[in-house]
PDB file of N, CA and C in Angstrom:
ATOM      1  N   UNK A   1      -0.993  19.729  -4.498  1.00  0.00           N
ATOM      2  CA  UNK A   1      -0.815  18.372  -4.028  1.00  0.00           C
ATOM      3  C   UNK A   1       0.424  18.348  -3.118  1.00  0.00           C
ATOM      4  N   UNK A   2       0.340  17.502  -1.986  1.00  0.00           N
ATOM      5  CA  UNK A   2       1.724  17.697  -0.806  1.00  0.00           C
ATOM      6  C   UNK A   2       2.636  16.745  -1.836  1.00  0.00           C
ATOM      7  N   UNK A   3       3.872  17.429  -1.335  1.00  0.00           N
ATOM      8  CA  UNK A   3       5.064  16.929  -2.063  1.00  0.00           C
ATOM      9  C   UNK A   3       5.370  14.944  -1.680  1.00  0.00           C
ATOM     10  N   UNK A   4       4.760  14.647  -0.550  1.00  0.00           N
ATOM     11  CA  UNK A   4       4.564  13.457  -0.197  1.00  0.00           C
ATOM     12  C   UNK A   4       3.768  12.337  -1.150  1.00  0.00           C
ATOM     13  N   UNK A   5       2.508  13.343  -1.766  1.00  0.00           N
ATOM     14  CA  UNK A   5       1.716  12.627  -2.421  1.00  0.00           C
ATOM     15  C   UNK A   5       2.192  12.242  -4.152  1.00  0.00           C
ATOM     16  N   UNK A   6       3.408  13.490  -4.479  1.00  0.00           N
ATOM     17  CA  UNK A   6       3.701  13.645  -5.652  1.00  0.00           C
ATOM     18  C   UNK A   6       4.655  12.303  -5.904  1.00  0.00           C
ATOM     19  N   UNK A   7       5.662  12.101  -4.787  1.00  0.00           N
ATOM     20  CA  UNK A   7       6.288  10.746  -4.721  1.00  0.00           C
ATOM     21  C   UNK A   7       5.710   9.618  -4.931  1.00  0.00           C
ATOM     22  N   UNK A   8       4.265   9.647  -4.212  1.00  0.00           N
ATOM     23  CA  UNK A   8       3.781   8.262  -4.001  1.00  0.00           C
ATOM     24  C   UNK A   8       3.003   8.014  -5.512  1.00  0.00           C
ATOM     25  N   UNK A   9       2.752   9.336  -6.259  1.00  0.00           N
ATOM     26  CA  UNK A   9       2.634   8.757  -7.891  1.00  0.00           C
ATOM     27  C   UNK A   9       3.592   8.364  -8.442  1.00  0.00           C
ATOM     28  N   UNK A  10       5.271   8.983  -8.057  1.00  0.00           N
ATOM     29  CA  UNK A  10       6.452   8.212  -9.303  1.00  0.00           C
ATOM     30  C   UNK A  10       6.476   6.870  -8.401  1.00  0.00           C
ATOM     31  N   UNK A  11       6.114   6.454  -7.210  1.00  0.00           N
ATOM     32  CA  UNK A  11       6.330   4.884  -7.004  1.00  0.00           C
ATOM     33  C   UNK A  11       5.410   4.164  -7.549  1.00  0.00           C
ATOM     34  N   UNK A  12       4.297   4.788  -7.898  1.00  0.00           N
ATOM     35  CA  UNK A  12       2.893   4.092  -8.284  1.00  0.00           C
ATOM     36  C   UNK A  12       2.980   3.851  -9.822  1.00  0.00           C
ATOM     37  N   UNK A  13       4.061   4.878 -10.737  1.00  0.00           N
ATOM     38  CA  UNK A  13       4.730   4.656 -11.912  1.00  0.00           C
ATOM     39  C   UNK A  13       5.625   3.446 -11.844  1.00  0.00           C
ATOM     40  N   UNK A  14       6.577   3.199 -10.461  1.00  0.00           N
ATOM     41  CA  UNK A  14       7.366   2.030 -10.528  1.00  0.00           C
ATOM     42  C   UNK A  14       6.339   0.949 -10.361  1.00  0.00           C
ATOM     43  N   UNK A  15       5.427   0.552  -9.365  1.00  0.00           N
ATOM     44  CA  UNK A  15       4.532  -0.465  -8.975  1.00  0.00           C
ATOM     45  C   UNK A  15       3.658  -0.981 -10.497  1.00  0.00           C
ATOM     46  N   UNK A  16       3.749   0.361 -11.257  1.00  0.00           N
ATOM     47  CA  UNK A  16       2.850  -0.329 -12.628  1.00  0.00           C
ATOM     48  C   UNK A  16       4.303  -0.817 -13.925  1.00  0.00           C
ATOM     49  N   UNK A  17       5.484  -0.315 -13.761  1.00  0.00           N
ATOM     50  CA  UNK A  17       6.422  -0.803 -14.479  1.00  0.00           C
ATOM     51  C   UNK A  17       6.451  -2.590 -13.930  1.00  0.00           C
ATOM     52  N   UNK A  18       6.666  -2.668 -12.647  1.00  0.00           N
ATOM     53  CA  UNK A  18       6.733  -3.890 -12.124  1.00  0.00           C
ATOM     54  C   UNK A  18       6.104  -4.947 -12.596  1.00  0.00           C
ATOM     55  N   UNK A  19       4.304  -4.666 -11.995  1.00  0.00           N
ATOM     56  CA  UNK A  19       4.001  -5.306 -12.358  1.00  0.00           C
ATOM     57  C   UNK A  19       3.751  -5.857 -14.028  1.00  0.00           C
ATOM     58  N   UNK A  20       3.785  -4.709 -14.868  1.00  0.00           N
ATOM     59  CA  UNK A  20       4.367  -5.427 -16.375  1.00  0.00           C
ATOM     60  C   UNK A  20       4.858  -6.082 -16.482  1.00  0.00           C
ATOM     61  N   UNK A  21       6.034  -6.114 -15.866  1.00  0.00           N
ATOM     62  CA  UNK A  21       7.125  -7.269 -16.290  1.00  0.00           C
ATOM     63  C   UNK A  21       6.843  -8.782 -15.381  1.00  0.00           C
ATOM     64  N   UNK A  22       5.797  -8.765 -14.638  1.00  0.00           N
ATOM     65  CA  UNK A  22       5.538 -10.064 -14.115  1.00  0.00           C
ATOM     66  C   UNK A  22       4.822 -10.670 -14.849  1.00  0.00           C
ATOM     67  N   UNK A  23       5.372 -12.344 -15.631  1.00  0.00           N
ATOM     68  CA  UNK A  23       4.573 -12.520 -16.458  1.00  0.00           C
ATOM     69  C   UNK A  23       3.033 -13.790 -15.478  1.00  0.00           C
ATOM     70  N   UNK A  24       2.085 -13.433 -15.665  1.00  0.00           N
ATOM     71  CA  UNK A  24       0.760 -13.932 -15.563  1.00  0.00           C
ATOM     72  C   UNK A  24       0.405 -13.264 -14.446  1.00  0.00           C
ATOM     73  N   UNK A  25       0.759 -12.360 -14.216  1.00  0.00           N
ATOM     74  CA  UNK A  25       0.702 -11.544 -13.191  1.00  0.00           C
ATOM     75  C   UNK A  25      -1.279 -11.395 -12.610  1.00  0.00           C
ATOM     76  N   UNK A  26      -1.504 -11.216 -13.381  1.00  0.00           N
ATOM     77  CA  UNK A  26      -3.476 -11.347 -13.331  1.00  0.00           C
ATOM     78  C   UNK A  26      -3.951 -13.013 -12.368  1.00  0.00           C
ATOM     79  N   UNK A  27      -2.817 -13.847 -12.291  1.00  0.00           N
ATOM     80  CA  UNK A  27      -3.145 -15.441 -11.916  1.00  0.00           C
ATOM     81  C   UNK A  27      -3.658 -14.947 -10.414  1.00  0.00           C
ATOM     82  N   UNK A  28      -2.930 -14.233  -9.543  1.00  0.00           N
ATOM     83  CA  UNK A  28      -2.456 -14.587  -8.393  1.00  0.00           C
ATOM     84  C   UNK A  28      -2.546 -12.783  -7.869  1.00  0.00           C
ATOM     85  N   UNK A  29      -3.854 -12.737  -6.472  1.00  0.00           N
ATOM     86  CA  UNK A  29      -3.467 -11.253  -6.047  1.00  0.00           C
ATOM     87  C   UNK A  29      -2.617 -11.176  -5.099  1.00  0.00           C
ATOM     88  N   UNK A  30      -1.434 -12.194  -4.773  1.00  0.00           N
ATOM     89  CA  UNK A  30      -0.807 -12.475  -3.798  1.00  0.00           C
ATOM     90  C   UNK A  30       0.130 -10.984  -4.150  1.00  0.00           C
ATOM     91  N   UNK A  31       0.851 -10.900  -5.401  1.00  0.00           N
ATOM     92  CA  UNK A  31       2.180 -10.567  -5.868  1.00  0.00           C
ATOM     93  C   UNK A  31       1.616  -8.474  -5.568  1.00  0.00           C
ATOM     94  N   UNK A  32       0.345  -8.449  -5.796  1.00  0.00           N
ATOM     95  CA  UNK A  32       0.246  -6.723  -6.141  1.00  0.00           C
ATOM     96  C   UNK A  32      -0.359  -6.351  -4.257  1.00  0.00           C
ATOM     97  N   UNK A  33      -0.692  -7.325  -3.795  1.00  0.00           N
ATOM     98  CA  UNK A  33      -1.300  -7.490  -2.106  1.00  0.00           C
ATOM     99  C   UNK A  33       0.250  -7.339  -1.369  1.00  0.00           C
ATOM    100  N   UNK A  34       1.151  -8.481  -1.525  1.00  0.00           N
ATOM    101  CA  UNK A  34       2.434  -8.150  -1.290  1.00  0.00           C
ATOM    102  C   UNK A  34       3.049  -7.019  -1.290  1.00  0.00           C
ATOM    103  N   UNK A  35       3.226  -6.411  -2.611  1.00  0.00           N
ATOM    104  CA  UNK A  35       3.958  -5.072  -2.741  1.00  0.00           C
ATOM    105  C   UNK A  35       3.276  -3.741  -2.360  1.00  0.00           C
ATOM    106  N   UNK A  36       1.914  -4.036  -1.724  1.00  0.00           N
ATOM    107  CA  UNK A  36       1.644  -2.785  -1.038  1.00  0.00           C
ATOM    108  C   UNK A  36       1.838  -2.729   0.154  1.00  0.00           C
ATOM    109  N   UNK A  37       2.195  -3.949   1.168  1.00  0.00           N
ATOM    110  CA  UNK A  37       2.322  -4.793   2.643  1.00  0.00           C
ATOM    111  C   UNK A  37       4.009  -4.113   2.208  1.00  0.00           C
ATOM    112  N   UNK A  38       4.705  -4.201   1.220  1.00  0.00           N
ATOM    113  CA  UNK A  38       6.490  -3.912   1.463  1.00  0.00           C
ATOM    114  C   UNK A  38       6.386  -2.631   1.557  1.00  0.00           C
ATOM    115  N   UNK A  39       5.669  -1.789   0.629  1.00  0.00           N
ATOM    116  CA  UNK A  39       5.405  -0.206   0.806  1.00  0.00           C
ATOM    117  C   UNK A  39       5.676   0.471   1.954  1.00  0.00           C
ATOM    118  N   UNK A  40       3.892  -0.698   2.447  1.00  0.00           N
ATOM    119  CA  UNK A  40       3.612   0.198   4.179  1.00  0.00           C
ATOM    120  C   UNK A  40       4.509   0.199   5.163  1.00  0.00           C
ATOM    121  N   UNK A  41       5.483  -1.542   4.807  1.00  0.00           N
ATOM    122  CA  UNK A  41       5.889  -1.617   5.536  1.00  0.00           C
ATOM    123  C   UNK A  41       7.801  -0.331   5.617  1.00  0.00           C
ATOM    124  N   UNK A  42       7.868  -0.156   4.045  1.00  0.00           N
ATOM    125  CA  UNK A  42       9.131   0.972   4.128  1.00  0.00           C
ATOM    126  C   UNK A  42       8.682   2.168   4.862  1.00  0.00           C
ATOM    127  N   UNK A  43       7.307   2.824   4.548  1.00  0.00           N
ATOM    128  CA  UNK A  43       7.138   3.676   5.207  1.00  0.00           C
ATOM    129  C   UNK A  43       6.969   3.915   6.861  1.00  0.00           C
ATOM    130  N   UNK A  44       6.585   2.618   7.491  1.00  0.00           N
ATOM    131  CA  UNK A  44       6.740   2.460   8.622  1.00  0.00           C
ATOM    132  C   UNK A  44       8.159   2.345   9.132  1.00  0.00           C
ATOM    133  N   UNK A  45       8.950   2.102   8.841  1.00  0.00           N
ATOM    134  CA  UNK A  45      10.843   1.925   8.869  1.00  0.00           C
ATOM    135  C   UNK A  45      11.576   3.410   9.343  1.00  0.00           C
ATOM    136  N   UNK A  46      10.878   4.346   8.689  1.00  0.00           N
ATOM    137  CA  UNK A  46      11.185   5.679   8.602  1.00  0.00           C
ATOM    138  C   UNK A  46      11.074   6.393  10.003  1.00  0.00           C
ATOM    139  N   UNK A  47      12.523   6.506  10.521  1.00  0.00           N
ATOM    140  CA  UNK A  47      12.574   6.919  11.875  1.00  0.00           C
ATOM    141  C   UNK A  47      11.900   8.088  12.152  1.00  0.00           C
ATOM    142  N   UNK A  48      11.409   8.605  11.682  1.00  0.00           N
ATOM    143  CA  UNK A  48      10.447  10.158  11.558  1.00  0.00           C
ATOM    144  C   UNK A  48       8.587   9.093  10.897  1.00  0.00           C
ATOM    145  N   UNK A  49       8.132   8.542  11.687  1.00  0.00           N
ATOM    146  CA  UNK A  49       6.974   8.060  11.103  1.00  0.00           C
ATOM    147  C   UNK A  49       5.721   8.848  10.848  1.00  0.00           C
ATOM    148  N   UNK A  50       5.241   8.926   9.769  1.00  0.00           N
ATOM    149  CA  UNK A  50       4.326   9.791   9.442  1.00  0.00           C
ATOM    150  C   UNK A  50       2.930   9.773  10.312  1.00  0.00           C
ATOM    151  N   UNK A  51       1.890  10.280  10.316  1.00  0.00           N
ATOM    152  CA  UNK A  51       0.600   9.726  10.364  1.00  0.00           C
ATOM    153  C   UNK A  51       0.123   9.023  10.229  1.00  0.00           C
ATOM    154  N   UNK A  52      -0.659   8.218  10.345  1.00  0.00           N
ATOM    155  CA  UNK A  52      -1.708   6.927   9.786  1.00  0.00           C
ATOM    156  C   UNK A  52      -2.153   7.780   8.587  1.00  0.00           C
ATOM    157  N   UNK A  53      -2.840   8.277   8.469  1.00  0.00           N
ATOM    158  CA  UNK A  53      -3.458   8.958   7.110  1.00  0.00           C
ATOM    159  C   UNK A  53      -2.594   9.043   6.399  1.00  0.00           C
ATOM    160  N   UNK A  54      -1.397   9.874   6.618  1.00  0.00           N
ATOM    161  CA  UNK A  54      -0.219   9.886   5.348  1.00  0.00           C
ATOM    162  C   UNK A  54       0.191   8.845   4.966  1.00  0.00           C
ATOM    163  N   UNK A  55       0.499   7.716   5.586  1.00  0.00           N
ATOM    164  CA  UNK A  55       1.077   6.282   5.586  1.00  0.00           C
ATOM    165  C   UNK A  55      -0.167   5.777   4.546  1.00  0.00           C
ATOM    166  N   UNK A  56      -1.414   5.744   5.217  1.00  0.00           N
ATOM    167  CA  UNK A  56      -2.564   4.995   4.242  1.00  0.00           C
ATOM    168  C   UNK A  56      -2.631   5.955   3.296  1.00  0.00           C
ATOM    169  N   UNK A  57      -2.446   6.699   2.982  1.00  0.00           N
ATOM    170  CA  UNK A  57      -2.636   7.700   1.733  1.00  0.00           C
ATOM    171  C   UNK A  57      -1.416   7.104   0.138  1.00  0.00           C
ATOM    172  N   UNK A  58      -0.224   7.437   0.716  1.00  0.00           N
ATOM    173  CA  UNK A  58       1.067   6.831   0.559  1.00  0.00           C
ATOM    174  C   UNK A  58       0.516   5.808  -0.521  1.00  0.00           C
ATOM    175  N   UNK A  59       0.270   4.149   0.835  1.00  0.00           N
ATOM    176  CA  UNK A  59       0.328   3.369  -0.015  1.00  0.00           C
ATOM    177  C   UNK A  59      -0.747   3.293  -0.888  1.00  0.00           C
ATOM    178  N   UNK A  60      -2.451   4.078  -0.814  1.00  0.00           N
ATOM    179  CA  UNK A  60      -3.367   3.656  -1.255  1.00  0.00           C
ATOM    180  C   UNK A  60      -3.002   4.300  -2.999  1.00  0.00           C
ATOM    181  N   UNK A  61      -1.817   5.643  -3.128  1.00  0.00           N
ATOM    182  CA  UNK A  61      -1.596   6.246  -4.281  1.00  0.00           C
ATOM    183  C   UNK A  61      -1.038   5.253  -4.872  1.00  0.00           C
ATOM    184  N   UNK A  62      -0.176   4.712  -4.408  1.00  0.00           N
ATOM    185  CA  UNK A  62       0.958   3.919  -5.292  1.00  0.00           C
ATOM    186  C   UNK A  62       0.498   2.680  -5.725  1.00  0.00           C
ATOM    187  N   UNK A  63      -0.742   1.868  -4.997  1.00  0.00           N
ATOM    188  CA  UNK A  63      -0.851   1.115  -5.243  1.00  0.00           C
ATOM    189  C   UNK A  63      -2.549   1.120  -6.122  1.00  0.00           C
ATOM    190  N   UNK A  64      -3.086   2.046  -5.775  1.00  0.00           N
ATOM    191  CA  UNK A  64      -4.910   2.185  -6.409  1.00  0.00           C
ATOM    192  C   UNK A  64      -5.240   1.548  -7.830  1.00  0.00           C
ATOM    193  N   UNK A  65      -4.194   1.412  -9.007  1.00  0.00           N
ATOM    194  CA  UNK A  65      -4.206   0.456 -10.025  1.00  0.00           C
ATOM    195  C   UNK A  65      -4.399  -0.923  -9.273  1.00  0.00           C
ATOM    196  N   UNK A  66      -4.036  -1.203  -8.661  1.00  0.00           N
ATOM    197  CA  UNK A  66      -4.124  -3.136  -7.895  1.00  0.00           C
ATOM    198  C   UNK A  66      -4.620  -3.174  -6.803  1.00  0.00           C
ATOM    199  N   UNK A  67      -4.724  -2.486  -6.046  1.00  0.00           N
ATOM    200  CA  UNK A  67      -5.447  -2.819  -4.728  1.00  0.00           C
ATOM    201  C   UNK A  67      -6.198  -1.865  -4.085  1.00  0.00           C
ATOM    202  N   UNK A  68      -7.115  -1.789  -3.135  1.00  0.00           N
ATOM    203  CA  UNK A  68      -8.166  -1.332  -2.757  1.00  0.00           C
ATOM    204  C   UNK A  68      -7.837  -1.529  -0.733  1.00  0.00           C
ATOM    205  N   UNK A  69      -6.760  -0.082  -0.711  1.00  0.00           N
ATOM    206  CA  UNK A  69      -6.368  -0.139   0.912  1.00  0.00           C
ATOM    207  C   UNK A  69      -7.640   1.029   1.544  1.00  0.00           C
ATOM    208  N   UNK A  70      -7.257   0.159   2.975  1.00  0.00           N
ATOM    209  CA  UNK A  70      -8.658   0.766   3.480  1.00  0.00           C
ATOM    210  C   UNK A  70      -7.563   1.126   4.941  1.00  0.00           C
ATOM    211  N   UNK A  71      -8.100   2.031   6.123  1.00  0.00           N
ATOM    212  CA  UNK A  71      -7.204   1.569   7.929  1.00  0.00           C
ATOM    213  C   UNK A  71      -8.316   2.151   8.950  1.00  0.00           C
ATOM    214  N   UNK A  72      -8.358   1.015   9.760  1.00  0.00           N
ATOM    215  CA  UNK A  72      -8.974   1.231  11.022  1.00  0.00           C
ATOM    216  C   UNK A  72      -8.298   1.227  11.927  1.00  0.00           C
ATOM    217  N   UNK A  73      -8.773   1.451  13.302  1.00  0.00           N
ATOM    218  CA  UNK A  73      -8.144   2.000  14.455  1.00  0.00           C
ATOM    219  C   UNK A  73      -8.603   0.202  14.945  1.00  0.00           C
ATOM    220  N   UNK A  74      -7.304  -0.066  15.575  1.00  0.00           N
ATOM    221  CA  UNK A  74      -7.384  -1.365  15.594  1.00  0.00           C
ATOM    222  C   UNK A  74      -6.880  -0.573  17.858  1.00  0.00           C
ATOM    223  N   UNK A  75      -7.156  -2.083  18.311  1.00  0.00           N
ATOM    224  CA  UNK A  75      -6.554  -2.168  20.004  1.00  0.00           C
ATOM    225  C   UNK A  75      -6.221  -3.584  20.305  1.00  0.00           C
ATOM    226  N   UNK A  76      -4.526  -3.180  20.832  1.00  0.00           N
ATOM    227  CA  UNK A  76      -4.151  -4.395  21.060  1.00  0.00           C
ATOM    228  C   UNK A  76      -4.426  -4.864  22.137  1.00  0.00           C
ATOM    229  N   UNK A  77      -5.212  -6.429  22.371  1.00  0.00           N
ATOM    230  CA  UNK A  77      -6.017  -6.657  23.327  1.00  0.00           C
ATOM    231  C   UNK A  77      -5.006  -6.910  24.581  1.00  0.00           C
ATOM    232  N   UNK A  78      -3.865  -6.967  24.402  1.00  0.00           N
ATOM    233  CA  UNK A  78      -2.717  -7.806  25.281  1.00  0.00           C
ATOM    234  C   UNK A  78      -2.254  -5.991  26.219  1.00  0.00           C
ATOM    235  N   UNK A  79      -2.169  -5.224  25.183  1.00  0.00           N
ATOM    236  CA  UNK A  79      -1.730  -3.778  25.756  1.00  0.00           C
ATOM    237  C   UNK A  79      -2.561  -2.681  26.433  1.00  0.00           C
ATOM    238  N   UNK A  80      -3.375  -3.039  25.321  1.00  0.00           N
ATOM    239  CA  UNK A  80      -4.631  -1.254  25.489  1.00  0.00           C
ATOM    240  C   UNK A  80      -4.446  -0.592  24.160  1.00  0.00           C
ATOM    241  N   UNK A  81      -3.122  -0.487  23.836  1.00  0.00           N
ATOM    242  CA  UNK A  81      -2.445   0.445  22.574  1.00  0.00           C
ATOM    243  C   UNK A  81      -3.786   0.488  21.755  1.00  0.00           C
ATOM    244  N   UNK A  82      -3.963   1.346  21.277  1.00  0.00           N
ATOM    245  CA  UNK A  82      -4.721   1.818  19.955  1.00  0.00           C
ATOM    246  C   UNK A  82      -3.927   1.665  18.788  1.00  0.00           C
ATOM    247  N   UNK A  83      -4.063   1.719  17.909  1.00  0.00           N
ATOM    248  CA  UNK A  83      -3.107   1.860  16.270  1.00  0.00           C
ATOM    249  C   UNK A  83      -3.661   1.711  15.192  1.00  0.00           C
ATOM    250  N   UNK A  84      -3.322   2.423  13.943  1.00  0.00           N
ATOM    251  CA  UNK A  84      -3.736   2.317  12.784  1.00  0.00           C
ATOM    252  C   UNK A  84      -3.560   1.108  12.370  1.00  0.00           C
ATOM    253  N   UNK A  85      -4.116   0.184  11.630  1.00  0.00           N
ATOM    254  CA  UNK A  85      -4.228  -1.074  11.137  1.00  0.00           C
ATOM    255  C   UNK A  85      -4.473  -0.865   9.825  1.00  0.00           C
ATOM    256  N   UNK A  86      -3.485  -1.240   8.794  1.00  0.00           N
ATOM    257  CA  UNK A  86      -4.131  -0.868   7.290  1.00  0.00           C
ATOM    258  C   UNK A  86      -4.256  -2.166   6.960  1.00  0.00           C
ATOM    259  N   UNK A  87      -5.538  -2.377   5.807  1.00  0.00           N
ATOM    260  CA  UNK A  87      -5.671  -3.617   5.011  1.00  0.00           C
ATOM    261  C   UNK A  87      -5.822  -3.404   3.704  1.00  0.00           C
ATOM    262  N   UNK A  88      -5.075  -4.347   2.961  1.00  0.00           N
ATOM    263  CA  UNK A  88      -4.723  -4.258   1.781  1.00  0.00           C
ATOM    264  C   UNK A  88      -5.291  -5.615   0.770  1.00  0.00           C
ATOM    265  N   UNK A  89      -6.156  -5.319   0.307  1.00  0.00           N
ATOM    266  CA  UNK A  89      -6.596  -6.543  -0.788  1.00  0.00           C
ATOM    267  C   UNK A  89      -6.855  -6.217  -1.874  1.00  0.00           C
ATOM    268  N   UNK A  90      -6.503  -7.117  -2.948  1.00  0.00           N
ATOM    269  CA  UNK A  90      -6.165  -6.846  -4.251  1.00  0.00           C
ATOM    270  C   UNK A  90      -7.595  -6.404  -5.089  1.00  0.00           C
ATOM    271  N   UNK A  91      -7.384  -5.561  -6.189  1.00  0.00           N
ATOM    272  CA  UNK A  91      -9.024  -5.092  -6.877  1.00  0.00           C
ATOM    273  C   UNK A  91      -8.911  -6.326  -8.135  1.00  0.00           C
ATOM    274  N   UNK A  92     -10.132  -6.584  -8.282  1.00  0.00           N
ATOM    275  CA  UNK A  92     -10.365  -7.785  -9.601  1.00  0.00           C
ATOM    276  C   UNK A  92      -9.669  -6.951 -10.708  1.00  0.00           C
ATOM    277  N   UNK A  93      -8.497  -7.912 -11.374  1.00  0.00           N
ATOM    278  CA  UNK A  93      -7.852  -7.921 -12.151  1.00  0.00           C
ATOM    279  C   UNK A  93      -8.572  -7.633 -14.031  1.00  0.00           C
ATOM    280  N   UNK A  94      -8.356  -7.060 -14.993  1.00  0.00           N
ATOM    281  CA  UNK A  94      -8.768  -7.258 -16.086  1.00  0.00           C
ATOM    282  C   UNK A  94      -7.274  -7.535 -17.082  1.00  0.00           C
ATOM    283  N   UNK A  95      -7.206  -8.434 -17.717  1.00  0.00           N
ATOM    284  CA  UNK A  95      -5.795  -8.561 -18.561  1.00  0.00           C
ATOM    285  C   UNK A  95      -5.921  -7.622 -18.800  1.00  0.00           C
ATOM    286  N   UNK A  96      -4.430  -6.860 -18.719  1.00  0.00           N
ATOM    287  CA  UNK A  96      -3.836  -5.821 -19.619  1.00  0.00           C
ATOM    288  C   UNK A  96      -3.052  -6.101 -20.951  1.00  0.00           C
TER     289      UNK A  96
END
């Protein structure tokens, strides 16, 4: 397993400590949709930016208990630019 991917399980250990401690946390997929959008968005921050695949890989490890990330090749209509576009929506909840 790349040493990249081994990280994105101890954050995916923090992302499931977290969300424990949120109480009704099951109400609302705003809170586990959120914290995979702060993820992508740390990993995008990183003056050395990875791949699209590593980036969607990243967050899809850390977050695959709560959400269900997917990325297409998106074009910005204003530029031309091409770019990875990740989307992130929450998986149906079961109380824990």
């Amino acid at each position: 397993m790349p040493l990249y991917l081994e990280r994105a399980e101890d954050l995916r250990g923090l992302v499931k400590d977290l969300m424990q401690a949120i109480p009704n946390r099951n109400e609302s997929h705003f809170i586990p949709v959120t914290l995979g959008h702060i993820i992508n968005l740390a990993v995008r921050c990183n003056p050395r930016q990875p791949q699209g695949t590593v980036r969607k890989n990243i967050v899809a490890t850390a977050m695959k208990d709560y959400c269900n990330v997917r990325m297409t090749k998106e074009t910005d209509k204003r530029t031309g630019v091409t770019y990875n576009k990740i989307y992130i929506t929450a998986k149906e909840r079961k109380n824990d």
